[in-house]
N, C-alpha and C. Protein backbone atom coordinates (compact mmCIF):
# COMPACT_ATOMS: atom_id res chain seq x y z
N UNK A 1 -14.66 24.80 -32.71
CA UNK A 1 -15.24 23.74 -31.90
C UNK A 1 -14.33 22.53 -31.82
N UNK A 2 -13.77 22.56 -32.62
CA UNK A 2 -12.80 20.62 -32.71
C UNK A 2 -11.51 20.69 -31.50
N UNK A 3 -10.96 22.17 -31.42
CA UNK A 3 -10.35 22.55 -30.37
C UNK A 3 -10.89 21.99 -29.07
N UNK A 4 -11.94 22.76 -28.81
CA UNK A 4 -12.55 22.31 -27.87
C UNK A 4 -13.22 20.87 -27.30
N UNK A 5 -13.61 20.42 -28.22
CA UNK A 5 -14.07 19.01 -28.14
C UNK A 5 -12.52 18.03 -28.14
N UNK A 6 -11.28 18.97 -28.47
CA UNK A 6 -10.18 17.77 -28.15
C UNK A 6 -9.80 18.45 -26.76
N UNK A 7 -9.89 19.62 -26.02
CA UNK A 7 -10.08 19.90 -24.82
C UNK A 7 -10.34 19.20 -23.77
N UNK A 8 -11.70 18.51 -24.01
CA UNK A 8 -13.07 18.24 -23.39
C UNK A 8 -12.49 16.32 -23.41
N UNK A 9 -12.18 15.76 -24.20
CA UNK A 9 -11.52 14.58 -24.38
C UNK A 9 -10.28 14.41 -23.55
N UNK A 10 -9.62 14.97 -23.64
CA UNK A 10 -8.39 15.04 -22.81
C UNK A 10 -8.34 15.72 -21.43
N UNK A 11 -9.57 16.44 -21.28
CA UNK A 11 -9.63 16.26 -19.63
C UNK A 11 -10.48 15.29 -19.63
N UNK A 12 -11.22 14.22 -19.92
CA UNK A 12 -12.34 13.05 -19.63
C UNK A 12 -10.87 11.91 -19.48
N UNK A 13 -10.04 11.78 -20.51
CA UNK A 13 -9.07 10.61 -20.34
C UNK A 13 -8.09 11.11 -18.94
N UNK A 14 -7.82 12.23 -18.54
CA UNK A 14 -7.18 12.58 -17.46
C UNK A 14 -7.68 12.38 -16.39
N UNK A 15 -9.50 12.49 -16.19
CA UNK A 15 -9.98 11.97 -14.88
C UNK A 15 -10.24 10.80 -15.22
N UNK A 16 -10.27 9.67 -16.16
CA UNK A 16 -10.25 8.37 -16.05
C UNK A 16 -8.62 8.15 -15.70
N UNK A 17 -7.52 8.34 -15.75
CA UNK A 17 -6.31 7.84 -15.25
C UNK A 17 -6.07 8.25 -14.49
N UNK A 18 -6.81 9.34 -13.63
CA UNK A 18 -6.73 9.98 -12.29
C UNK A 18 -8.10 9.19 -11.24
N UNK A 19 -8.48 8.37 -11.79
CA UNK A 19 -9.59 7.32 -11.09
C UNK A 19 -8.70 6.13 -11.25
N UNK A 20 -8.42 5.49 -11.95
CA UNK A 20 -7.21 4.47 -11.84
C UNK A 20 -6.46 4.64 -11.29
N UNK A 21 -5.36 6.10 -11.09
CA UNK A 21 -4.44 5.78 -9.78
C UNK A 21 -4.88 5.86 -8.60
N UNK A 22 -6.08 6.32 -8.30
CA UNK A 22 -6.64 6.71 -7.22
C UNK A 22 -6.78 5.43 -6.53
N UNK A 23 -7.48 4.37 -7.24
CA UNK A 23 -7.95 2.82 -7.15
C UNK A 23 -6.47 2.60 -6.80
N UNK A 24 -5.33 2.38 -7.46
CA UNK A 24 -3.97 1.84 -7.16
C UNK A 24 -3.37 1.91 -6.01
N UNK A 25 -3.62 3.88 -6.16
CA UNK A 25 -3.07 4.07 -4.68
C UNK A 25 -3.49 3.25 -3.62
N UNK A 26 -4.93 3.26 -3.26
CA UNK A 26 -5.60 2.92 -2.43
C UNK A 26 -5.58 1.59 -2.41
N UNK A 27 -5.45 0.72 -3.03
CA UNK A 27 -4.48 -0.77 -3.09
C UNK A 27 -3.23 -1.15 -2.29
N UNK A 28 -2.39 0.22 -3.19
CA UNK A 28 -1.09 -0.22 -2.54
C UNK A 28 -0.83 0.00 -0.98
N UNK A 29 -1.83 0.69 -0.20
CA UNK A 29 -1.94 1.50 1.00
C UNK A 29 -2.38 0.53 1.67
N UNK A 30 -3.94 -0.86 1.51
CA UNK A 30 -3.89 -1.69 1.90
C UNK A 30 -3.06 -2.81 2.00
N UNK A 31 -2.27 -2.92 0.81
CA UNK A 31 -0.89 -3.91 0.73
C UNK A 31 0.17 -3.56 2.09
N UNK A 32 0.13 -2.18 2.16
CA UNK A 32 1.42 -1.24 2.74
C UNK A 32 1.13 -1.95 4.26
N UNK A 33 -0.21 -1.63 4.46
CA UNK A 33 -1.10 -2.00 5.99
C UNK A 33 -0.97 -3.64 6.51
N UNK A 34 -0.88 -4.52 5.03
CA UNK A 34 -1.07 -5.65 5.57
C UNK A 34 0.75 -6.18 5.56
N UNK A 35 1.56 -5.98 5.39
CA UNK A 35 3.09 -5.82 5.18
C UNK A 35 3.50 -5.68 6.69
N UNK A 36 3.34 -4.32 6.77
CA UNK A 36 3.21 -3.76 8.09
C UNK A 36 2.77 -4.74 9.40
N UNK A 37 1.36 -5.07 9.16
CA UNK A 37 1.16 -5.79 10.44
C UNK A 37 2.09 -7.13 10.48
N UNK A 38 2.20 -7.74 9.34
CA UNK A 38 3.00 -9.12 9.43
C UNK A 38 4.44 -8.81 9.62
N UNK A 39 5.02 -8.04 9.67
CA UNK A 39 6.39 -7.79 10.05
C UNK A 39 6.09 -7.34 11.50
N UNK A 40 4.94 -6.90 11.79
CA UNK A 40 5.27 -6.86 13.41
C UNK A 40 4.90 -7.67 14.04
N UNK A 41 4.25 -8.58 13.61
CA UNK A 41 3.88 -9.43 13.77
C UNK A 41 5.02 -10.59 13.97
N UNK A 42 5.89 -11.07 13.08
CA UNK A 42 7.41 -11.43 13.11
C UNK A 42 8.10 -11.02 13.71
N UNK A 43 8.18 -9.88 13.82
CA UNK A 43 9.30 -9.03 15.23
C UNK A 43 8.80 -9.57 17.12
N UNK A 44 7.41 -9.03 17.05
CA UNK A 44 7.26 -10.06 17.99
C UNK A 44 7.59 -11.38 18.39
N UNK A 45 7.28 -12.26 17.44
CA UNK A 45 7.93 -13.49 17.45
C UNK A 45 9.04 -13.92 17.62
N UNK A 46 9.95 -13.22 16.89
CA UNK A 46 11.15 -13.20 17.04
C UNK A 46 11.83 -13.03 18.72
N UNK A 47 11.47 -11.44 19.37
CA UNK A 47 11.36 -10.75 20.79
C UNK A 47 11.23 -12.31 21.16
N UNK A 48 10.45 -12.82 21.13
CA UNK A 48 9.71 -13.94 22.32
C UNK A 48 11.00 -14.86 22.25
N UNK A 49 11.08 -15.75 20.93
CA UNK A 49 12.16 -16.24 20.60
C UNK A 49 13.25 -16.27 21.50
N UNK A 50 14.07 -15.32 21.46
CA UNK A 50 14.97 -14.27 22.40
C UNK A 50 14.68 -14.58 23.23
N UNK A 51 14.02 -14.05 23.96
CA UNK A 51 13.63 -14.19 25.35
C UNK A 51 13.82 -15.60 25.85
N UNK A 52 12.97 -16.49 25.43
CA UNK A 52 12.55 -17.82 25.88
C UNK A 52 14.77 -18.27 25.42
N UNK A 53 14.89 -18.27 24.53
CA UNK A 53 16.48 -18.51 24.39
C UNK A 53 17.44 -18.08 25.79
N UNK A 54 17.29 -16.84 25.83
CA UNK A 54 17.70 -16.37 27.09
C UNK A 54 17.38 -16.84 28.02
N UNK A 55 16.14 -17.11 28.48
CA UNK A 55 15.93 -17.99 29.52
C UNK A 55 16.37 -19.16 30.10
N UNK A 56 16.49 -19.71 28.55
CA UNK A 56 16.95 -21.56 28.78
C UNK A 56 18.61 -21.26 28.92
N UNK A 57 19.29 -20.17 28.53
CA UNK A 57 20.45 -20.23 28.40
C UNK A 57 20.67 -20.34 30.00
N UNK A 58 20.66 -19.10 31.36
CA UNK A 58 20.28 -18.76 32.41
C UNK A 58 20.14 -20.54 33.29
């Protein structure tokens, strides 16, 4: 039985650190999302930038 009950322990601590990365992942994926929009967000800006530069140059 002690076999088993250290079995039974060590898959319980494996799905608790497999619920923690799960949570992480799913963190870093919203981080990833909000990164993402603000750099295109900047690129746009930038485009416009440009543009309006070009214009006044013209």
């Amino acid at each position: 039985m002690d076999s088993l009950e250290g079995i039974a322990r060590e898959i319980e601590a494996l799905d608790r650190y497999a619920s923690t990365l799960r949570r992480q992942i799913d963190s870093a994926q919203r981080e990833l999302a909000r990164v993402t929009r603000r750099k295109q967000q900047l690129l746009a800006e930038l485009s416009r930038m440009k543009k309006m530069r070009g214009a006044m140059a013209v």
